[in-house]
Protein backbone atom coordinates (compact mmCIF):
# COMPACT_ATOMS: atom_id res chain seq x y z
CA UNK A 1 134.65 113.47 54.31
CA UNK A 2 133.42 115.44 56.91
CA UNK A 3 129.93 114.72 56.94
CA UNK A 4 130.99 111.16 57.22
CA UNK A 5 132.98 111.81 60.11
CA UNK A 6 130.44 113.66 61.70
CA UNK A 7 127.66 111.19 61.44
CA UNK A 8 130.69 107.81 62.89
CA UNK A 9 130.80 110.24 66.14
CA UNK A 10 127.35 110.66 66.12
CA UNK A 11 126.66 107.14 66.06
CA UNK A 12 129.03 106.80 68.58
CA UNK A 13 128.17 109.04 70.93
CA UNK A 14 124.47 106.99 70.60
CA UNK A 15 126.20 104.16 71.47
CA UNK A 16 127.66 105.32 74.26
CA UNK A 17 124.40 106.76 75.54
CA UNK A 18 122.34 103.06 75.19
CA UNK A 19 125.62 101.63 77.00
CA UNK A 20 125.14 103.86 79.69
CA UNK A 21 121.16 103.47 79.99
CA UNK A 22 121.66 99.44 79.89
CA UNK A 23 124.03 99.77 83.16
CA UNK A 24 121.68 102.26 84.26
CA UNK A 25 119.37 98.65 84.19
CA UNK A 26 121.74 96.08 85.81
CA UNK A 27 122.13 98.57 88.50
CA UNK A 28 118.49 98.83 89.56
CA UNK A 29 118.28 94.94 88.63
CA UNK A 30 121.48 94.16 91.17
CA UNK A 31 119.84 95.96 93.67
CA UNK A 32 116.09 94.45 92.68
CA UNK A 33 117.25 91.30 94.26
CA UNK A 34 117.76 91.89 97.49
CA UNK A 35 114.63 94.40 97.39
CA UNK A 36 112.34 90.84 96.56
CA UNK A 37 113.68 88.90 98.82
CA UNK A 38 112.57 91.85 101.46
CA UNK A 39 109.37 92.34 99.95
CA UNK A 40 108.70 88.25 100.54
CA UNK A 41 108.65 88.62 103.96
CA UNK A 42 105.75 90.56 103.46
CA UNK A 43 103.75 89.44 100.34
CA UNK A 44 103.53 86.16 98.73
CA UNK A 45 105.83 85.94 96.06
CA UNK A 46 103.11 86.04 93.32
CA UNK A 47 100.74 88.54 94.68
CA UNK A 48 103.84 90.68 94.95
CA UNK A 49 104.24 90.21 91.35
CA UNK A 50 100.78 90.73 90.01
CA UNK A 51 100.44 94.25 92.37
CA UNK A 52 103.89 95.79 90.38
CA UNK A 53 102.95 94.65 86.96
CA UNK A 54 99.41 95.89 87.41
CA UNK A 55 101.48 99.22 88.51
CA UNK A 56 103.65 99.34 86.11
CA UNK A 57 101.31 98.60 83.44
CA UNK A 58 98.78 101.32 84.30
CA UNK A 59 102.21 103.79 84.32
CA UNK A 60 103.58 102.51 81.35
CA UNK A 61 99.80 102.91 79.50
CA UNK A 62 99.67 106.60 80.80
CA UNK A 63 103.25 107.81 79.26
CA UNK A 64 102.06 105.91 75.66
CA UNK A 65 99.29 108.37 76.03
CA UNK A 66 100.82 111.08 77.02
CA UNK A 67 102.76 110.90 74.02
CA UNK A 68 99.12 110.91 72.16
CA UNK A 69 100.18 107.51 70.94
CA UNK A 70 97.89 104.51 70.60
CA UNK A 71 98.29 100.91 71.31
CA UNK A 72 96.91 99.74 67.55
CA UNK A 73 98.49 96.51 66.92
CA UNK A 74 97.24 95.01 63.19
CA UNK A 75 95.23 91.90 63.36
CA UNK A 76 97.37 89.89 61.99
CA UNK A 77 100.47 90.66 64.41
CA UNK A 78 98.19 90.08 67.47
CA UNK A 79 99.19 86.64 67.83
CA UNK A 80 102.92 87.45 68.10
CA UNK A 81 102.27 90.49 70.43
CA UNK A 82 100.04 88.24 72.99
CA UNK A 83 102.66 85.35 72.68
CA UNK A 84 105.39 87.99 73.57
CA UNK A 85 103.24 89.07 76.17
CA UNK A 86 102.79 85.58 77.71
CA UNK A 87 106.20 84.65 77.50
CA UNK A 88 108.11 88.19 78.59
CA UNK A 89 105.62 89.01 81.73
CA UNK A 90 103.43 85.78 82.38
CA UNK A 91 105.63 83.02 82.04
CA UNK A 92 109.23 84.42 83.01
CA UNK A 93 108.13 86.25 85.80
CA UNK A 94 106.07 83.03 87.45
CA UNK A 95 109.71 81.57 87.00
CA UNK A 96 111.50 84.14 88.31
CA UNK A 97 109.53 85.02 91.31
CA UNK A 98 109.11 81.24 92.03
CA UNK A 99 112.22 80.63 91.75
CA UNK A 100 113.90 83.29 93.42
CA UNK A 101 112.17 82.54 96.22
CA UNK A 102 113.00 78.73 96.23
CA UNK A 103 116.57 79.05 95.54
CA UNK A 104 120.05 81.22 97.25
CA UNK A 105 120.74 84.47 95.56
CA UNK A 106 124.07 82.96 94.00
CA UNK A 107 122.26 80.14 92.35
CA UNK A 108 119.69 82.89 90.75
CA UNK A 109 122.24 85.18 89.67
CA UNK A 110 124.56 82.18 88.23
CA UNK A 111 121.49 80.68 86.48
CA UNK A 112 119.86 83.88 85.04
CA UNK A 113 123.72 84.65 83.14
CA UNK A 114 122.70 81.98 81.01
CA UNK A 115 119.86 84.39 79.46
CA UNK A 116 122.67 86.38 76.92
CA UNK A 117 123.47 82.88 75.74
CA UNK A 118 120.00 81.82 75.36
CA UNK A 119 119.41 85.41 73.96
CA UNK A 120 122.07 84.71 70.87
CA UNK A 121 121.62 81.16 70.12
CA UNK A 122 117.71 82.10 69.71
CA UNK A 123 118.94 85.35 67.40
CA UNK A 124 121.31 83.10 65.18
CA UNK A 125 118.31 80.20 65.02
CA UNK A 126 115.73 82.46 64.18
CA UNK A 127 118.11 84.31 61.91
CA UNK A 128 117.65 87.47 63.73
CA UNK A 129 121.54 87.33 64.59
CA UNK A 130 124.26 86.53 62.04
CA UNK A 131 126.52 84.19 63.77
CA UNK A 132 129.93 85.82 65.04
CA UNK A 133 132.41 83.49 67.05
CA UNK A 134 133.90 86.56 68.62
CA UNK A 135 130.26 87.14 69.94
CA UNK A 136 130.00 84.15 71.37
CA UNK A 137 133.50 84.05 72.72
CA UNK A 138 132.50 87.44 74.30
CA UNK A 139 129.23 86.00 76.05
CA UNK A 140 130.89 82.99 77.19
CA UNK A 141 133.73 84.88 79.00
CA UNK A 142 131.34 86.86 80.41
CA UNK A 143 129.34 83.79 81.61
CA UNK A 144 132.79 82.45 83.47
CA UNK A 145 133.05 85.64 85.07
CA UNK A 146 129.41 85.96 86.63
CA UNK A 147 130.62 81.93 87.61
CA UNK A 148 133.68 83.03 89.50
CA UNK A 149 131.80 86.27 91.18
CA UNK A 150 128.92 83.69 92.51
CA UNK A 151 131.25 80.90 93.58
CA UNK A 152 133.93 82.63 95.33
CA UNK A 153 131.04 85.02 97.18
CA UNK A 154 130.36 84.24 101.13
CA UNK A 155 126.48 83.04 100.16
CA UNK A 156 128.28 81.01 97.79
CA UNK A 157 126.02 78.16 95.43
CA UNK A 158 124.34 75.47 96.56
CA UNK A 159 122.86 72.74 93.97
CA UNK A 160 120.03 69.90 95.26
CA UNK A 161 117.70 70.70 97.72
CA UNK A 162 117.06 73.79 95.58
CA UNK A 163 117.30 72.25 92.46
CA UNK A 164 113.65 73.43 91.99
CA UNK A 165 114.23 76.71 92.13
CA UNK A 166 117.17 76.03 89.73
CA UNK A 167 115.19 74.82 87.09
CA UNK A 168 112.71 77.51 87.44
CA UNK A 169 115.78 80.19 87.21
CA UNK A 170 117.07 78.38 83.70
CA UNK A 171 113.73 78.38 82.77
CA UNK A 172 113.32 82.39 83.22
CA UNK A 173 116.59 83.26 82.11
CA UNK A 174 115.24 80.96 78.50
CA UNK A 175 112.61 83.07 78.50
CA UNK A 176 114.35 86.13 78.79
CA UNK A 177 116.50 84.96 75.86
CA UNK A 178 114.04 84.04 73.79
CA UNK A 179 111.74 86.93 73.97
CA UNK A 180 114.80 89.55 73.45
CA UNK A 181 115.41 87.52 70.19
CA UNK A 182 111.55 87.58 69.14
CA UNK A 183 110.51 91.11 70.55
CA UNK A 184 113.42 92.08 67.12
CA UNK A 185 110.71 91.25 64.71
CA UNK A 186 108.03 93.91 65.78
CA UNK A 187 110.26 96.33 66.73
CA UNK A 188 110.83 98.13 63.44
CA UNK A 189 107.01 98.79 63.18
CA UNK A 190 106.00 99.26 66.42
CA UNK A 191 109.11 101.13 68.22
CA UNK A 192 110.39 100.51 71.78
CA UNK A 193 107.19 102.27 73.86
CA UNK A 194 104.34 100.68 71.99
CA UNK A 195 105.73 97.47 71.96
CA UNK A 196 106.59 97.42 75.52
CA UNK A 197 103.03 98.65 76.53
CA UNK A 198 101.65 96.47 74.35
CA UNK A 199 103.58 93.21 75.46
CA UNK A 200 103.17 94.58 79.79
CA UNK A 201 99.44 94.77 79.57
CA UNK A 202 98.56 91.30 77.58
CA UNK A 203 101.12 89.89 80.09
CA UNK A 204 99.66 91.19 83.10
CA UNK A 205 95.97 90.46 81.73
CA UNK A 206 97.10 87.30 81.61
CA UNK A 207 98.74 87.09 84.96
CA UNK A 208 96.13 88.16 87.05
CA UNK A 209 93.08 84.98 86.60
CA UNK A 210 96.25 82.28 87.36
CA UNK A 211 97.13 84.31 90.21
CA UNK A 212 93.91 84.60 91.85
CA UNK A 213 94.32 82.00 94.54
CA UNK A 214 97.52 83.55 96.06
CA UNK A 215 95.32 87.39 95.96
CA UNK A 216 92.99 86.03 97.87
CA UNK A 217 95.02 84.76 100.41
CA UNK A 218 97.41 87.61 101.06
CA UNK A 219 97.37 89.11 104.36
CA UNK A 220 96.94 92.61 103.19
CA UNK A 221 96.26 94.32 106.51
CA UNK A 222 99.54 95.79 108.24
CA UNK A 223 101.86 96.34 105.71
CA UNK A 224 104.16 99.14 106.20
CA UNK A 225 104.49 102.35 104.13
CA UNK A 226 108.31 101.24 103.59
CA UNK A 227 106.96 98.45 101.90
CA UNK A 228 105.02 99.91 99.50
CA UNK A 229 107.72 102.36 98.22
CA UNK A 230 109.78 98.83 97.90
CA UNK A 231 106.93 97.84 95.58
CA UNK A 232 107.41 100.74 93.75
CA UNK A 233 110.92 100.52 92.97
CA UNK A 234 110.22 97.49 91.75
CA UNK A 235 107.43 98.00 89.81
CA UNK A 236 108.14 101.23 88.28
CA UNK A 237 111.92 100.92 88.14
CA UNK A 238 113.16 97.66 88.24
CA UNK A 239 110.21 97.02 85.30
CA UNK A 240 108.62 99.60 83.52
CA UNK A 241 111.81 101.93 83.12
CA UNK A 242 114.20 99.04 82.18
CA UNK A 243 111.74 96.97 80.10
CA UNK A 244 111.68 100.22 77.62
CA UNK A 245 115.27 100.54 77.93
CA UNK A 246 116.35 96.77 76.84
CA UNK A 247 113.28 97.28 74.30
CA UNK A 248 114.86 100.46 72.78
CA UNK A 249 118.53 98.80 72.93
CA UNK A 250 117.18 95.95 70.82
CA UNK A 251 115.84 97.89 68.17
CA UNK A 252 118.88 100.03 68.06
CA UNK A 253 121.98 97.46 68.59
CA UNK A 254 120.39 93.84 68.20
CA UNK A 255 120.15 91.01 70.30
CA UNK A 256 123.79 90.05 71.72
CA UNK A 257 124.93 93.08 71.87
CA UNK A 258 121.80 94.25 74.43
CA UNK A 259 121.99 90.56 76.20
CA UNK A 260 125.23 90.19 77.57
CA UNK A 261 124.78 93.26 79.50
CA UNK A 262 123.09 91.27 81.69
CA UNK A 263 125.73 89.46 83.17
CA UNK A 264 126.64 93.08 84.75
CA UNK A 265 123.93 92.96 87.49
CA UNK A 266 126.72 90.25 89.78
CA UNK A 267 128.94 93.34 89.43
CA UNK A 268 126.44 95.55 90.59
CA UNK A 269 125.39 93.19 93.75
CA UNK A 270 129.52 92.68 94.55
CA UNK A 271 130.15 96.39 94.26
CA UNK A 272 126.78 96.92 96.77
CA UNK A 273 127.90 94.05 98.83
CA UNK A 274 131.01 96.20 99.57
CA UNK A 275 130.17 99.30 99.83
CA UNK A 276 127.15 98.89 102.01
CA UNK A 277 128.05 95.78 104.02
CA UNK A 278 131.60 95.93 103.93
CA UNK A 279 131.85 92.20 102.62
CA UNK A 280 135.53 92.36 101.12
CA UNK A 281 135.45 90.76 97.56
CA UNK A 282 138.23 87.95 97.04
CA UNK A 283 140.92 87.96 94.47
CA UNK A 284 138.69 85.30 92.32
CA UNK A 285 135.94 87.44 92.16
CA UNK A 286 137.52 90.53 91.18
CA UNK A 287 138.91 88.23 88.35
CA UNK A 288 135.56 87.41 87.53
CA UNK A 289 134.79 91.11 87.49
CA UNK A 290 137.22 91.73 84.77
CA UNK A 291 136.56 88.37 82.50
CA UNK A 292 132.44 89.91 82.64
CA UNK A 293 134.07 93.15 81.35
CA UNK A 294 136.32 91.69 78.62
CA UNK A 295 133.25 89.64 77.90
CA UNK A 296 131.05 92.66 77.14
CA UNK A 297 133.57 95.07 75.51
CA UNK A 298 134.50 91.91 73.36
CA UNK A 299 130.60 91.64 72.40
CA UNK A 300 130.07 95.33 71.82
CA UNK A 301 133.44 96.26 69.93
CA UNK A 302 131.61 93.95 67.22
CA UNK A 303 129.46 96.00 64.81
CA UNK A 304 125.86 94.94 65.87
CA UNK A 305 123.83 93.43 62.68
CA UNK A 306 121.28 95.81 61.19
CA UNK A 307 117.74 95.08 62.78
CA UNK A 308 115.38 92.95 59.86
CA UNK A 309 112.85 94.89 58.27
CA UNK A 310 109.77 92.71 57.58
């Protein structure tokens, strides 16, 4: 009896500690934002995008050595890796970047809350996720919480002259979804790191012949050492330390569970809207702020489906 007590708190405490390295990731993603949208005003959107990933590749690469580990993917998962790869780094990121910088910041953050949906419905439909209603009771809460931070904020939403933008944000936060649903299958062989590296360096090998054109015509001359440590952050931080993380909190507590942490990052942007601008929240959005917690306690007091072993 004790044993078995022993190893529930153990478990526990685990979860506990991928709960607190998840909002350890919406933090530096609240913040990312804001960081881009500075960072445009220097570098086109895309070359800004293939400099961190080529970063944060060649850093990511390094620590799988370091660990004297090898990237080794069997022939016949290659398909699967580079497809991850494509559709995690290549494709979402062209979305994201894009559309970030053709939208407001409350239409991005609205649109990307979607992801945890996108996220479970992928799970459930490629049986990766047993189907809970609680879950998805949990997300959707969530959802109308990031919907009442990002409505009732001062930027506020705007649809129709942005609307392509929009559809480039829905587009990355499908992405999103679906790769955190997919990247379950190769998990159990290939653990968090490998996978990760593995997925980061097709992506980026893939990134860098489309974004040639936009390379060549950066203005590279001039930009200011502030800049580059803004890079960095968002290279090394904002992707190669919390790409491992939501990697590692897949293979540990599946796909919902990980997802609907997303929905945090609003929190994360109100809480630094406050603190360092002094923009008072309203009554609505600290509403919100609570239906996005509900939401995600909701989604993680549900015992998170064993990960499939192939």
């Amino acid at each position: 009896m004790r044993s078995t007590c022993y190893r529930v708190v153990v478990a526990d405490r685990k979860r506990y500690v991928i709960d607190l390295l998840l909002l350890s990731c919406v933090t530096i993603w609240g913040f990312n934002f804001p960081v881009m949208k500075v960072m445009y005003r220097h570098f086109h959107p895309i070359a800004f995008n293939v400099l961190r990933f080529v970063l944060c590749s060649a850093a990511m690469f390094l620590a799988l050595r370091f660990r004297g580990e090898r990237l080794n993917i069997d022939r016949r998962d290659l398909p699967g890796v580079l497809w991850l790869g494509f559709l995690s780094n290549t494709l979402y990121q062209f979305f994201f970047v894009l559309g970030l910088d053709r939208t407001r910041a409350g239409n991005g953050a609205l649109l990307m809350a979607l992801s945890p949906v996108f996220a479970y419905l992928t799970g459930v439909l490629l049986k990766r996720e047993r189907f809970s209603s609680d879950v998805l009771t949990g997300i959707i809460l969530s959802l109308t919480g990031v919907a009442s931070i990002v409505l009732f904020s001062s930027n506020g939403v705007s649809f129709g002259s942005t609307w392509r933008g929009d559809l480039m944000m829905i587009g990355a936060a499908a992405c999103w979804g679906w790769q955190s649903a997919q990247s379950i299958r190769f998990l159990p062989k290939y653990g968090a790191l490998r996978l990760t590296v593995s997925t980061m360096i097709a992506g980026t090998a893939m990134m860098i012949p489309l974004s040639i054109p936009w390379l060549v015509s950066q203005a590279w001359s001039g930009i200011a050492p502030q800049v580059w440590l803004g890079l960095g952050y968002s290279g090394l931080l904002s992707i190669a330390y919390c790409y491992l993380v939501w990697t590692y909190a897949l293979s540990r507590i599946g796909v919902s569970h990980t997802a609907v942490f997303n929905n945090v990052t609003p929190i994360v942007a109100l809480a630094g809207g406050w603190f360092l601008l002094g923009e008072q929240p309203s009554g609505a959005q600290l509403a919100g702020v609570v239906l996005v917690l509900v939401g995600v306690f909701i989604v993680r007091s549900r015992k998170p489906m064993p990960v499939p072993e192939e």
